[in-house]
Every structure is written in structure tokens, then in C-alpha cells.
C-alpha atoms as a PDB file:
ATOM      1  CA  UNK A   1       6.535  37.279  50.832  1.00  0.00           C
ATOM      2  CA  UNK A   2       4.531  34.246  51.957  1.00  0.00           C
ATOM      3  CA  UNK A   3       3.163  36.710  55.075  1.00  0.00           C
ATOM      4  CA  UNK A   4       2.547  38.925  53.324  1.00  0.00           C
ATOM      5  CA  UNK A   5       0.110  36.968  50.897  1.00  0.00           C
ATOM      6  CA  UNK A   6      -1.511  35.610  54.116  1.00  0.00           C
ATOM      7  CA  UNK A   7      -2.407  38.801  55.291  1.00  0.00           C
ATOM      8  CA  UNK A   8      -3.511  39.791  51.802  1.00  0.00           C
ATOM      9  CA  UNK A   9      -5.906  37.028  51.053  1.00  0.00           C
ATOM     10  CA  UNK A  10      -8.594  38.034  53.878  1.00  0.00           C
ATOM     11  CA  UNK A  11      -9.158  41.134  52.054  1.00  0.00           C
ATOM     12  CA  UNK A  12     -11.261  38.200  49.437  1.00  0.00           C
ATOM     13  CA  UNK A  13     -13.258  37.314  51.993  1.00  0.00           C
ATOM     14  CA  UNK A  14     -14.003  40.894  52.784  1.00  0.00           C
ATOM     15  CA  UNK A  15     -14.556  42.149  48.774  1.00  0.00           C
ATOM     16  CA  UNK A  16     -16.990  38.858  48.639  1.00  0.00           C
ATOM     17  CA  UNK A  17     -18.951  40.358  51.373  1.00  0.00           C
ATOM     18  CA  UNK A  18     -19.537  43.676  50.371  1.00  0.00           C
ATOM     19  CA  UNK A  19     -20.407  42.675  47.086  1.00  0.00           C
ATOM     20  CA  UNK A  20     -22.985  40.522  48.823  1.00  0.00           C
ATOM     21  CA  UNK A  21     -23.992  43.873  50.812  1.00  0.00           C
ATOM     22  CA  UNK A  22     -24.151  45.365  47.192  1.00  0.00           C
ATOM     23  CA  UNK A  23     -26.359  42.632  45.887  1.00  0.00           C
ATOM     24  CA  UNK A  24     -28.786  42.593  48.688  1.00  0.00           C
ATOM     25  CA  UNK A  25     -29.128  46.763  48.365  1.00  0.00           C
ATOM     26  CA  UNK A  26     -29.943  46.163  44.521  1.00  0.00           C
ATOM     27  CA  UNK A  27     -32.412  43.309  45.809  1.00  0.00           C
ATOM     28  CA  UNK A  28     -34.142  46.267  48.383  1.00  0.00           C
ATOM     29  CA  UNK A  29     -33.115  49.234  46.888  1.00  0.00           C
ATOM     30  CA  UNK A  30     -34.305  49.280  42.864  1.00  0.00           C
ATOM     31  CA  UNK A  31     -36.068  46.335  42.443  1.00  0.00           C
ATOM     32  CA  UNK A  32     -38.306  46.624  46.007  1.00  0.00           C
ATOM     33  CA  UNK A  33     -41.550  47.200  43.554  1.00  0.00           C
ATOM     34  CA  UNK A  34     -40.667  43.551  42.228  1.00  0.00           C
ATOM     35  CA  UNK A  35     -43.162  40.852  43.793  1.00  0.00           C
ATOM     36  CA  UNK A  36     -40.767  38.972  45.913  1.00  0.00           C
ATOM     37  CA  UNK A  37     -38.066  41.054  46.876  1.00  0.00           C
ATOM     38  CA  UNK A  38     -38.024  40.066  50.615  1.00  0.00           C
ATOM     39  CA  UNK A  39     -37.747  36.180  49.577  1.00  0.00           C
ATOM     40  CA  UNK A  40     -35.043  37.601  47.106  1.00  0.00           C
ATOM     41  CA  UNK A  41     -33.480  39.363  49.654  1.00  0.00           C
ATOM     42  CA  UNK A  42     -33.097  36.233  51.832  1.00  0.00           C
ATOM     43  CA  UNK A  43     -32.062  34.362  49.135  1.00  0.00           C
ATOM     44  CA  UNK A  44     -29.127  36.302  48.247  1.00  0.00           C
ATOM     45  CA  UNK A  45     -27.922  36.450  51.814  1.00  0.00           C
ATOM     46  CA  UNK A  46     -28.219  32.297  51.934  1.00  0.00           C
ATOM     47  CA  UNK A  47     -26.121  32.155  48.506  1.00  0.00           C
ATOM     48  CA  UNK A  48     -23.571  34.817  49.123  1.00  0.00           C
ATOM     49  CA  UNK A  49     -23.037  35.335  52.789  1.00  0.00           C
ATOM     50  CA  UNK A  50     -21.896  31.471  53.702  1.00  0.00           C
ATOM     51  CA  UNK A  51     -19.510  31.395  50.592  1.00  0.00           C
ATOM     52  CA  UNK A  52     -17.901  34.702  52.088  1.00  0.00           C
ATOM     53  CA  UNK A  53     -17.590  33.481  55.380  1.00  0.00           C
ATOM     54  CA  UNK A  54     -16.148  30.232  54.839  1.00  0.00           C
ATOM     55  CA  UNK A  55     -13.611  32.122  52.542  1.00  0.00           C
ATOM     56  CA  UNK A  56     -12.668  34.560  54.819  1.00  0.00           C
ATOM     57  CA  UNK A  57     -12.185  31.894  57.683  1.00  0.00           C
ATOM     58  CA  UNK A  58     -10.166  29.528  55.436  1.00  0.00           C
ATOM     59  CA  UNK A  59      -6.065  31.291  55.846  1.00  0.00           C
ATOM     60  CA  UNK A  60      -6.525  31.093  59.952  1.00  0.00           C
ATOM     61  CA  UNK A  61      -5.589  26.990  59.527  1.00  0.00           C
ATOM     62  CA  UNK A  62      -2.316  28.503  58.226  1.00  0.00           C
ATOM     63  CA  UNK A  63       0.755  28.115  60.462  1.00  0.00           C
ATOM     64  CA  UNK A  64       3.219  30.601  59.812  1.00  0.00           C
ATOM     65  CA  UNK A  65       6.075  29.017  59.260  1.00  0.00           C
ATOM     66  CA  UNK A  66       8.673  31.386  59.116  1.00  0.00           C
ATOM     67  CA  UNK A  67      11.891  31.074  61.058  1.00  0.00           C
ATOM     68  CA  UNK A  68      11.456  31.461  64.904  1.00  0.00           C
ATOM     69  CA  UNK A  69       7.081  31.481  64.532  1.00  0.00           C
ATOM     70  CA  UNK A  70       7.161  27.618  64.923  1.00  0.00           C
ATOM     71  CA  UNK A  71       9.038  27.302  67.966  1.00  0.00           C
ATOM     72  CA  UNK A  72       7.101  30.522  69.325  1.00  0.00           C
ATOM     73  CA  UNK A  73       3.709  29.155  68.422  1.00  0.00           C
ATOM     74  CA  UNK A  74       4.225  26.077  70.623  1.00  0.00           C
ATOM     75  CA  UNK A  75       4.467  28.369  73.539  1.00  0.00           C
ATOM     76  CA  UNK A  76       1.180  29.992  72.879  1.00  0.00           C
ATOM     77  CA  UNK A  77      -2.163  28.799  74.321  1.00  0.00           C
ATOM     78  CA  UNK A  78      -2.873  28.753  70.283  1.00  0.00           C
ATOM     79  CA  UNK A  79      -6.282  26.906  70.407  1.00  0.00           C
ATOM     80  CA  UNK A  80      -7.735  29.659  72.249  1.00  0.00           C
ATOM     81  CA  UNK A  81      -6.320  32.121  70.360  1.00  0.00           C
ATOM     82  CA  UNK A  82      -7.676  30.520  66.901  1.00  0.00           C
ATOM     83  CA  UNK A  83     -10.926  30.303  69.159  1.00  0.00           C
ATOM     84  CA  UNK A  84     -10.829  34.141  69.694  1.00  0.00           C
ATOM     85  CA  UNK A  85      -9.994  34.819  66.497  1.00  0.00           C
ATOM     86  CA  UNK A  86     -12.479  32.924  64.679  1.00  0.00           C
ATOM     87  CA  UNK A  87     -15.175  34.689  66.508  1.00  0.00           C
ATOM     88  CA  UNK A  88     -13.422  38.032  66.412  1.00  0.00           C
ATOM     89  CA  UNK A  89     -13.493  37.780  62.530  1.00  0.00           C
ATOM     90  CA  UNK A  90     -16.996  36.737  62.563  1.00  0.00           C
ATOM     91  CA  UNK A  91     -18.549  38.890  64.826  1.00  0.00           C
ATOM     92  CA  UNK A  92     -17.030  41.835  62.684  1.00  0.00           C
ATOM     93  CA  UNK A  93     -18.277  40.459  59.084  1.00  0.00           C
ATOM     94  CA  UNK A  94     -21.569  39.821  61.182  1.00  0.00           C
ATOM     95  CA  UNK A  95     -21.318  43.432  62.272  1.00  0.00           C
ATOM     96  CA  UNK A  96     -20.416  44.579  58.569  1.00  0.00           C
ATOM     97  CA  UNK A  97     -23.185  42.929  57.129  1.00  0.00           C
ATOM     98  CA  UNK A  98     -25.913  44.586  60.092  1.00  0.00           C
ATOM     99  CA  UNK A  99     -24.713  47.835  59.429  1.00  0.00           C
ATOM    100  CA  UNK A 100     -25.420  47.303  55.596  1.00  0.00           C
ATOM    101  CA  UNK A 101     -28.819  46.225  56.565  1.00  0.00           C
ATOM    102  CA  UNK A 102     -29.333  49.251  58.788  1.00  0.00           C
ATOM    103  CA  UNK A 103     -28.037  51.721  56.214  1.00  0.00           C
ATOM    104  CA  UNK A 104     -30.688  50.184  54.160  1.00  0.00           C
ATOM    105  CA  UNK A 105     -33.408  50.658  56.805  1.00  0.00           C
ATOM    106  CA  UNK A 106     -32.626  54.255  56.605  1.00  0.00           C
ATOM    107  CA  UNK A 107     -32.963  54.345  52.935  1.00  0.00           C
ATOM    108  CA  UNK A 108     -35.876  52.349  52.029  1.00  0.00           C
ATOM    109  CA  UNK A 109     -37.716  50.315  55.008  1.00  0.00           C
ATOM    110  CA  UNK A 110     -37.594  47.583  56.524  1.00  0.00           C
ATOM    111  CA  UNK A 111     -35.051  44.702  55.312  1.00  0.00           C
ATOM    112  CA  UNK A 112     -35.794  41.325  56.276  1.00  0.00           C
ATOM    113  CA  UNK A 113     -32.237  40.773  57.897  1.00  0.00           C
ATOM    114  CA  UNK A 114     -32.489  38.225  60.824  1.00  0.00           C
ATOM    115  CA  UNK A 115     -34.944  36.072  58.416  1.00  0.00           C
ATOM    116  CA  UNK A 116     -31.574  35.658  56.336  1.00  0.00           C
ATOM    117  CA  UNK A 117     -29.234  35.266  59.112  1.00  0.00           C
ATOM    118  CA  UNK A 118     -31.471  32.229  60.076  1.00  0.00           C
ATOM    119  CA  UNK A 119     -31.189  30.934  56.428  1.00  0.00           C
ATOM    120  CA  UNK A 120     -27.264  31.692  55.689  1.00  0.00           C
ATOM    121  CA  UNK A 121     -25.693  30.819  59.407  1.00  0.00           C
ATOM    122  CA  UNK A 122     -25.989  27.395  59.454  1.00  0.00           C
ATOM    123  CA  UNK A 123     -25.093  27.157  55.799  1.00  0.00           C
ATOM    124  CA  UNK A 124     -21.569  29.421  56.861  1.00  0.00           C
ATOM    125  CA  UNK A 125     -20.919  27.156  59.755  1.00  0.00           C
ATOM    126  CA  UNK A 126     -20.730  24.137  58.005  1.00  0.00           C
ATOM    127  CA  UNK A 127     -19.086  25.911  54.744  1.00  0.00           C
ATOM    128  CA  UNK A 128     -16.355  27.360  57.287  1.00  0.00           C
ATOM    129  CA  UNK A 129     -15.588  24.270  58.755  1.00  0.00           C
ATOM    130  CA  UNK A 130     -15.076  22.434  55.156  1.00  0.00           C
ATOM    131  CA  UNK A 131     -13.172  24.826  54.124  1.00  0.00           C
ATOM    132  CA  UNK A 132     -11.063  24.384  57.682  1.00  0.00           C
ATOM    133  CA  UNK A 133     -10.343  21.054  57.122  1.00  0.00           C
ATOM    134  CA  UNK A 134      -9.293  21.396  53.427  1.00  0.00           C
ATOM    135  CA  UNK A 135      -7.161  24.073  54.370  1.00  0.00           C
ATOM    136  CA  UNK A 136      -5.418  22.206  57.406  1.00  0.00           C
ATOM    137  CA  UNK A 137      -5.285  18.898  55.518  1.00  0.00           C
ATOM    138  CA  UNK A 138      -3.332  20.286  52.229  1.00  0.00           C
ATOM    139  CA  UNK A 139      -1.979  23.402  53.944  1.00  0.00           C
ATOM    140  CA  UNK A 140      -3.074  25.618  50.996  1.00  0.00           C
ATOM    141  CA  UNK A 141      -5.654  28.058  51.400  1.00  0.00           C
ATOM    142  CA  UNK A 142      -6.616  27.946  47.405  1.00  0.00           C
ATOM    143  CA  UNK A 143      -7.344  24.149  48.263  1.00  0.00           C
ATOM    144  CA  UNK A 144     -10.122  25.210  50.537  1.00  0.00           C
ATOM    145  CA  UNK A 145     -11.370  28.198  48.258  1.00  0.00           C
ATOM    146  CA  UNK A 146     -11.754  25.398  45.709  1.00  0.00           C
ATOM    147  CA  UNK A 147     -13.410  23.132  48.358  1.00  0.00           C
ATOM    148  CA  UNK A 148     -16.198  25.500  49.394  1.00  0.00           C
ATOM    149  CA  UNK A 149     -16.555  26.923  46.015  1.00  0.00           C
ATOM    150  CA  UNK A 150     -16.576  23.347  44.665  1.00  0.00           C
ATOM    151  CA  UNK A 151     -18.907  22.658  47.072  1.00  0.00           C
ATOM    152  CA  UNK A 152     -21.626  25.445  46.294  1.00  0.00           C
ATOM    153  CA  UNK A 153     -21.564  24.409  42.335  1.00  0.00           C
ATOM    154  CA  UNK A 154     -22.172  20.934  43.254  1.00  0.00           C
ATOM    155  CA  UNK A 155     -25.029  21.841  44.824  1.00  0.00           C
ATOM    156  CA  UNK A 156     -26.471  23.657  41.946  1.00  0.00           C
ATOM    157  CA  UNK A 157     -25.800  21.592  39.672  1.00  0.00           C
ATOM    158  CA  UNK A 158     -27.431  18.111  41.777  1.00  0.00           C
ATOM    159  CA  UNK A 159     -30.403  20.683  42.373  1.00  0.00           C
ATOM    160  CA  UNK A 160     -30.786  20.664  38.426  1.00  0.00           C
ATOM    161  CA  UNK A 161     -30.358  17.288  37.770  1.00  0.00           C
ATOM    162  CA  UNK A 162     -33.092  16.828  40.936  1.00  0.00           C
ATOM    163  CA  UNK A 163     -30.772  14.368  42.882  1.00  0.00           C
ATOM    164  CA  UNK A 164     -32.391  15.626  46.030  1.00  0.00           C
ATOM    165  CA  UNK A 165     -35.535  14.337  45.282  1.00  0.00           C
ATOM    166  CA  UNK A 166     -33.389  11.121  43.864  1.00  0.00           C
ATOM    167  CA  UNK A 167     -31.269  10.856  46.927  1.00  0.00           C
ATOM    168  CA  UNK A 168     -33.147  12.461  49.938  1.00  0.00           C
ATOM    169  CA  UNK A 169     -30.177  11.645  52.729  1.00  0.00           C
ATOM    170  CA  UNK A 170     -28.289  14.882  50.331  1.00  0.00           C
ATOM    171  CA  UNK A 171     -31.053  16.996  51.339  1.00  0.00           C
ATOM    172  CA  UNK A 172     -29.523  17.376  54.908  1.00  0.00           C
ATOM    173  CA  UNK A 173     -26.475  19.008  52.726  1.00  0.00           C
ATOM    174  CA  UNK A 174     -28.612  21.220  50.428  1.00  0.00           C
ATOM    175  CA  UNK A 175     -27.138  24.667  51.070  1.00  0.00           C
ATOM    176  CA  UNK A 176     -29.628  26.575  49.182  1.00  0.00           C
ATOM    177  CA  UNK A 177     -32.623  24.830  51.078  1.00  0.00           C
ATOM    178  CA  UNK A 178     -34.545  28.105  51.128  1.00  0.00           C
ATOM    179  CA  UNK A 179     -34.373  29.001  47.875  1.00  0.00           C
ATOM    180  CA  UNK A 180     -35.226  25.575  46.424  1.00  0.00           C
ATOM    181  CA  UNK A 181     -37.214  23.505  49.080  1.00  0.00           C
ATOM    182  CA  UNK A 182     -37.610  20.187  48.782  1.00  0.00           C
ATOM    183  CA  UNK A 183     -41.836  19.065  49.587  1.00  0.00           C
ATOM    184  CA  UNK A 184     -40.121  16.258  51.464  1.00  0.00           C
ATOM    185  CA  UNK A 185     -38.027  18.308  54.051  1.00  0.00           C
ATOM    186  CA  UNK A 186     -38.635  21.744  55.229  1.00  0.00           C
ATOM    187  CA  UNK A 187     -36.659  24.260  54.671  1.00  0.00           C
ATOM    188  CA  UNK A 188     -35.122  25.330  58.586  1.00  0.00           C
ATOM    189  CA  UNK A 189     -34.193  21.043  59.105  1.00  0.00           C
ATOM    190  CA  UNK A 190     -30.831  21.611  56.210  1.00  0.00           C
ATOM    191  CA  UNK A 191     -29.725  23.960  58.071  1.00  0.00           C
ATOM    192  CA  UNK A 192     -29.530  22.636  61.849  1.00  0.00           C
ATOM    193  CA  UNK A 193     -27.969  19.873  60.331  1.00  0.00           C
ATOM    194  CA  UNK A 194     -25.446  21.691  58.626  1.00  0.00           C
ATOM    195  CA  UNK A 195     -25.133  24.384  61.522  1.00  0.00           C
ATOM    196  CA  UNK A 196     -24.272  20.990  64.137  1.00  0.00           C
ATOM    197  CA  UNK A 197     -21.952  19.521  61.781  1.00  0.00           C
ATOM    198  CA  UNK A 198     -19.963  22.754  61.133  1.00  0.00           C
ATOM    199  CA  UNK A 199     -19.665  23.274  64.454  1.00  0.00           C
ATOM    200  CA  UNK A 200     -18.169  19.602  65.028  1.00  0.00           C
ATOM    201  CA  UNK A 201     -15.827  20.381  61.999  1.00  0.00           C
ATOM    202  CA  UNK A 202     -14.732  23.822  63.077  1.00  0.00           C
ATOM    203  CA  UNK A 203     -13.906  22.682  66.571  1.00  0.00           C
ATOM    204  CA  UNK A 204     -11.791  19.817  65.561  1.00  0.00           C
ATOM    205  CA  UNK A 205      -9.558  21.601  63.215  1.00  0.00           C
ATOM    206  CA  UNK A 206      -8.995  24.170  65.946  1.00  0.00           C
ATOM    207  CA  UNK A 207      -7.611  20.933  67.883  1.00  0.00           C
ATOM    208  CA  UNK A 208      -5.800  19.587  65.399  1.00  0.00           C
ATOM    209  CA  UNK A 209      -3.914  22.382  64.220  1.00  0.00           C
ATOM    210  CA  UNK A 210      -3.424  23.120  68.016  1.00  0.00           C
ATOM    211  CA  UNK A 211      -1.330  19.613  67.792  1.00  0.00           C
ATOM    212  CA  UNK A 212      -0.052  19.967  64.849  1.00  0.00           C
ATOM    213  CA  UNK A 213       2.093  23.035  65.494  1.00  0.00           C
ATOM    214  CA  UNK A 214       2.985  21.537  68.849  1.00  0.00           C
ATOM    215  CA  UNK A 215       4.274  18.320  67.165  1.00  0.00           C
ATOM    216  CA  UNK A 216       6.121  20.783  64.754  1.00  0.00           C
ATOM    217  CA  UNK A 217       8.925  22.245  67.683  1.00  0.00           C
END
């Protein structure tokens, strides 16, 4: 039952993004004569794409722990198969969500596509590798949905009480830097930040869970 739930709970990840495709066709598709679209269009990909990564990454930090899959798992090179995994998963949402844009194309025009990948990939990087780490640490992956999602309200709601401006070291956090820039910090620096520390996050928990399930033989 437990596998079976694992396998099941990446199908989120992949409902999140197509309602994100969904969201960004409504942004091109009825509302293009609106002012802003293409900024809205951007937008949307920095709020929903990140979110949909991290939760689709979260259940690979999940041993399997059936009887036999511990023992066997030692014997694997498993960090580079969590390594080629990762990536295999992204590259196909990645692949998912530039199809979308191209079906668009087709439709209506020009999308501004790579102008969101630039605002939402450093935002998913960093979101992926919380979510990692709060997976691996509890071994639940509803812990780290709650992180990330956790995470992304926080943010909203310290952008409405302004504690960016208050606090300006949180701006190197601010996932929705785009969308609400802060005069002091452009937009782009949020997001190399975030984009380096994911990175260091994501690569860690690959080693640690590497250890951990040789430790668990």
C-alpha cells in the first residue's frame, strides 16, 4: 500500500503543473488585450511553476522500505541514480511546460517563455531543495509539501506586512522578486541567490540519503 501511495503522489506534482500550463494559457489566451499580460504571464510562471517543481521532487528522498529494497538499495550506486532521476523528472516537467508554451505560440503569438524560466528556475531550485531536506529529515513527504507550501505563504504574507523593506537580508529569499521588486535589490539578484543555495541543498540531500540507506543494511 505504502508503494503504491509513493508512486501515486507524483501525479500532484504533475496536476499542479498543468494547472499552471492552464493559468498561463488564460494569462495569453483571453486576457492578451489586457495591458500587461506578458508581465502577467511571467508572473504566473514565477508563482506556480517553483511550487510544482519542488512538489513533484519532494517523494524521491523516500527510501522504500519494504522487505528486501533496503538491503538491495545498498548495492546500488543510489546517489547517481537519485542524480539521474532528479534531472530525468525535471527535464520532462521542463519539457511539459515548453510544449504548453509552443502550443500557445501556435494559437496566439508569441509567449514570453524563457523570460519566465529565468524568473521561476532559481526560485524551483531552492524550493526543491527545501522541500528535500524536509522530506529526508522527517521521512514524510506531506512534511515537505507543508514546508514549501509553508514557505510560499510566508512570503506573501512578510511581502504585506513590508518586512522586506524592514529586514533587507530576507530579500535574498523573496521568491516572488519579480512580481514585487524591492527599489533596494533588483529583481534577477533573489534569484541567483536562491538558484546557488538550492543547488547546495539539493546536492547534499542526494549525499545524505546516499548514507543513510547505506547505514540502514
Amino acid at each position: 500500500m505504502a508503494a503504491i501511495e509513493l508512486r501515486l503522489i507524483p501525479l500532484v506534482g504533475y496536476l499542479l503543473l498543468a494547472v499552471a500550463l492552464a493559468l498561463l494559457a488564460l494569462t495569453h489566451g483571453p486576457l492578451e488585450l489586457a495591458r500587461n499580460w506578458q508581465r502577467h504571464f511571467i508572473e504566473n510562471m514565477e508563482a506556480f511553476v517553483p511550487l510544482s517543481l519542488a512538489l513533484l521532487s519532494a517523494p524521491m528522498l523516500i527510501a522504500d522500505s519494504e522487505q528486501g529494497m533496503v538491503e538491495l538499495n545498498a548495492t546500488l550506486p543510489h546517489r547517481a541514480i537519485l542524480t539521474v532521476r532528479f534531472l530525468a523528472v525535471w527535464a520532462v516537467s521542463w519539457a511539459f511546460l515548453l510544449a504548453g508554451a509552443e502550443f500557445m505560440n501556435l494559437l496566439w503569438g508569441p509567449v514570453p517563455f524563457w523570460s519566465g524560466v529565468l524568473a521561476a528556475f532559481g526560485p524551483a531550485v531552492f524550493l526543491t531543495g527545501v522541500a528535500f531536506w524536509a522530506t529526508l529529515i522527517t521521512a514524510r513527504v506531506s512534511v515537505g509539501y507543508l514546508v514549501v507550501i509553508g514557505l510560499c505563504v510566508t512570503d506573501l504574507i512578510l511581502k504585506i506586512l513590508g518586512a522586506f523593506a524592514t529586514v533587507p537580508a530576507l530579500q535574498l529569499i523573496d521568491t516572488f522578486s519579480y512580481r514585487w521588486a524591492t527599489p533596494a535589490l533588483s529583481w534577477w539578484v533573489p534569484k541567483v541567490f536562491m538558484l546557488a543555495v538550492g543547488i547546495v541543498l539539493i546536492v547534499q540531500a542526494i549525499r545524505l540519503v546516499a548514507r543513510y540507506w547505506s547505514r540502514s543494511l
